[in-house]
N, C-alpha and C. Protein backbone atom coordinates (compact mmCIF):
# COMPACT_ATOMS: atom_id res chain seq x y z
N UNK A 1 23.38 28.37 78.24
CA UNK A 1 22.41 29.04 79.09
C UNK A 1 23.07 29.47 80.38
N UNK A 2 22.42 31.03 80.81
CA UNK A 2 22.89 30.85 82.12
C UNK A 2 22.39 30.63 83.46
N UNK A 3 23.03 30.95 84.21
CA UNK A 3 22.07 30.84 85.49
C UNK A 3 21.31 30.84 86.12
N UNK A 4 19.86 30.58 86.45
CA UNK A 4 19.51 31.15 87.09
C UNK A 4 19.14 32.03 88.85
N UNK A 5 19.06 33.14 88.50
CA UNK A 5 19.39 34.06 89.81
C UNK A 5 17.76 34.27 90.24
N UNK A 6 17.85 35.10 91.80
CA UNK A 6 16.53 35.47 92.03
C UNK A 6 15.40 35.91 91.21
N UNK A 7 15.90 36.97 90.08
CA UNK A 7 15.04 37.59 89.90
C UNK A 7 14.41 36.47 88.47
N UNK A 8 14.92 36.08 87.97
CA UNK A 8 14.32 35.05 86.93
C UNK A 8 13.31 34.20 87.86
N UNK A 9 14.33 33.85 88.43
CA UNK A 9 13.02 32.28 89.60
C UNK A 9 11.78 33.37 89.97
N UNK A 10 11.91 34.52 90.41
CA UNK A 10 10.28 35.25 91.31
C UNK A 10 10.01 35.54 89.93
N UNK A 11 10.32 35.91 88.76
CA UNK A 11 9.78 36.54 87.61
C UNK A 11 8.41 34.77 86.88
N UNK A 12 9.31 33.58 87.29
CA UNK A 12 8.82 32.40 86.96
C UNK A 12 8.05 32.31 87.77
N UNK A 13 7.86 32.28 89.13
CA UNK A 13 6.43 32.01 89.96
C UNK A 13 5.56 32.71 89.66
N UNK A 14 5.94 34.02 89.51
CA UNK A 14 4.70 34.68 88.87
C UNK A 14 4.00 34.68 87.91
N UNK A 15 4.73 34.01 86.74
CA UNK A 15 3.80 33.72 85.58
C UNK A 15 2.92 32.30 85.70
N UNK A 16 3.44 31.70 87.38
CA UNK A 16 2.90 30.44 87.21
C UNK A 16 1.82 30.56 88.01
N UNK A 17 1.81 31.71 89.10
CA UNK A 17 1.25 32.20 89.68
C UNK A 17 -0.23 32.50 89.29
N UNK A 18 0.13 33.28 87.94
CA UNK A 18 -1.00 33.62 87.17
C UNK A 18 -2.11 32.85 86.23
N UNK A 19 -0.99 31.99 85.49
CA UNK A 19 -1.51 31.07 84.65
C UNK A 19 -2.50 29.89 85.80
N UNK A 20 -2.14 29.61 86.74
CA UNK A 20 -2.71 28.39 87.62
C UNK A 20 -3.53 29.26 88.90
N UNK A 21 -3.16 30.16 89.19
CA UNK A 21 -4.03 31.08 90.20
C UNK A 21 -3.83 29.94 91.65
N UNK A 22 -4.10 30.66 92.71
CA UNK A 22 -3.47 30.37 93.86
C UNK A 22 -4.06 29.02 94.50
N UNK A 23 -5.11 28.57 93.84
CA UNK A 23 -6.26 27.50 94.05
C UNK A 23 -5.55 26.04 93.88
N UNK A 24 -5.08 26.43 92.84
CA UNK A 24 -4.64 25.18 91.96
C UNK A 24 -3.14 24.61 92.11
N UNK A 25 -2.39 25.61 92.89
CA UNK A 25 -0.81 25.15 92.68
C UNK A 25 -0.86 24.42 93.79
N UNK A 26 -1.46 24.36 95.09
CA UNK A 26 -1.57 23.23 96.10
C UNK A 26 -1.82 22.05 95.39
N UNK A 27 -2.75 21.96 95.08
CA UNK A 27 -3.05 20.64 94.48
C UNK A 27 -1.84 19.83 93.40
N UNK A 28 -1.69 20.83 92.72
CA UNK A 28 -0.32 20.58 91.82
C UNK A 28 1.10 20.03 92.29
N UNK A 29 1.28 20.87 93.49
CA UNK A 29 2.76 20.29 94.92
C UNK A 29 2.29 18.75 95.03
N UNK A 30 0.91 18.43 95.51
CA UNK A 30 0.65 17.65 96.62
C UNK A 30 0.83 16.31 95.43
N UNK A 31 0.68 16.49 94.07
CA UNK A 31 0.62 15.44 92.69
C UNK A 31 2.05 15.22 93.23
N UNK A 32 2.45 16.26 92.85
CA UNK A 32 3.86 16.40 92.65
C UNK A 32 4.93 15.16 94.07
N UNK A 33 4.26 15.83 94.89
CA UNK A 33 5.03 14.71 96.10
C UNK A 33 4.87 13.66 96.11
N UNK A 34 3.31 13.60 95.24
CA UNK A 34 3.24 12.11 95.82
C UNK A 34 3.78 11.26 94.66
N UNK A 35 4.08 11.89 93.48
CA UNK A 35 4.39 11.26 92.18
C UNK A 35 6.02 10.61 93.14
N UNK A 36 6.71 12.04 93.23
CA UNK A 36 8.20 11.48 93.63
C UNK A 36 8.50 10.63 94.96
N UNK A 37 7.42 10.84 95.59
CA UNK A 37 7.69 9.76 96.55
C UNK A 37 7.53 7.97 95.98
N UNK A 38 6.10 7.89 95.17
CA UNK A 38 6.09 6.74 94.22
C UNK A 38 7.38 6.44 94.03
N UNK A 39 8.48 7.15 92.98
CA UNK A 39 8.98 6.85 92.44
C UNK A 39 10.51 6.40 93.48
N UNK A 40 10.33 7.46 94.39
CA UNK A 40 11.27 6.72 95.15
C UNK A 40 11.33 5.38 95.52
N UNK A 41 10.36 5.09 96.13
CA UNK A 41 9.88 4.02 96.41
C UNK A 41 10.03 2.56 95.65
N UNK A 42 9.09 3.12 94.42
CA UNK A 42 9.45 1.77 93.64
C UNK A 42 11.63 1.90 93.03
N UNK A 43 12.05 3.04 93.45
CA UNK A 43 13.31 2.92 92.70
C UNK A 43 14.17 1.84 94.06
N UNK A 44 13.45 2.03 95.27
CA UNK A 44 14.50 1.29 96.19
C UNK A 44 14.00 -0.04 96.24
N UNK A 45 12.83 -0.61 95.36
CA UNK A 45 12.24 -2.01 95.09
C UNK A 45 11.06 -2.35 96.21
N UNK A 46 10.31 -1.34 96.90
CA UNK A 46 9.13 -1.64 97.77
C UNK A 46 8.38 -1.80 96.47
N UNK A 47 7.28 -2.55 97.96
CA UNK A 47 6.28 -3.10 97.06
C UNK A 47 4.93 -1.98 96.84
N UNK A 48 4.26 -1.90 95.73
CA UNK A 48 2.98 -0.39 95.73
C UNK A 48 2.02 -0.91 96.48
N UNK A 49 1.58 -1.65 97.35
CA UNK A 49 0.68 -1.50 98.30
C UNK A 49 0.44 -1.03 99.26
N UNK A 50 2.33 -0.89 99.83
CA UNK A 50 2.26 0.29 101.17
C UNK A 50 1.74 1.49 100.71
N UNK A 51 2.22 2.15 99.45
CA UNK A 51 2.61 3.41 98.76
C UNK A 51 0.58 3.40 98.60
N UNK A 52 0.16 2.56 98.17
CA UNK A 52 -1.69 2.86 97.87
C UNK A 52 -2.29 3.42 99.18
N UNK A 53 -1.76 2.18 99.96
CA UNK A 53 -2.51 2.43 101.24
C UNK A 53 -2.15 3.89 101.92
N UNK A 54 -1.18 3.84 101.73
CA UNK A 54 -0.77 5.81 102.61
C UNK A 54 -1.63 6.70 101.39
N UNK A 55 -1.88 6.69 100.44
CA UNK A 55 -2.43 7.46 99.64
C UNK A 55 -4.02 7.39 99.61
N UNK A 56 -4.36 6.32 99.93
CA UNK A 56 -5.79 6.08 100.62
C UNK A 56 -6.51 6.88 101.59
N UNK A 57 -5.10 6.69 102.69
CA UNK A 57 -5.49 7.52 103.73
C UNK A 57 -5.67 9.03 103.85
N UNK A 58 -4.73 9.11 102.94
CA UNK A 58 -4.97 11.11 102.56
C UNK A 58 -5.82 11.30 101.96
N UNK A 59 -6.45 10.39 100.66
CA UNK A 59 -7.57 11.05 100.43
C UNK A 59 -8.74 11.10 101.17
N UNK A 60 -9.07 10.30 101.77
CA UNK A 60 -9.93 10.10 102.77
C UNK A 60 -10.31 10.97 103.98
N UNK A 61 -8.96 11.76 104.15
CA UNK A 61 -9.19 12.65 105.06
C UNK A 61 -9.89 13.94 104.60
């Protein structure tokens, strides 16, 4: 496979663009961060109660 260059990557947002419409890909990032932050987290051996409680608080807001 090769590379990918600009025009593949904007040709890919746009189909993702479309398929998920502009509503939905926020919500999708915000999974997204908070999944990899989890995972950071538990990879450096914290404990998931800090990680609940900060996630508490965002939803809440």
């Amino acid at each position: 496979m090769g590379k990918l260059g600009w025009p593949e990557i904007l040709l890919i947002l746009a189909v993702v663009m479309l398929l998920f419409g502009g509503k939905k890909i926020p919500e999708m990032m915000r999974g997204l961060g908070k999944g990899m932050k989890e995972f950071k987290d538990a990879s450096k051996g914290e404990g998931s109660s800090s990680t609940s409680s900060e996630s508490d608080k965002i939803e809440n807001k």
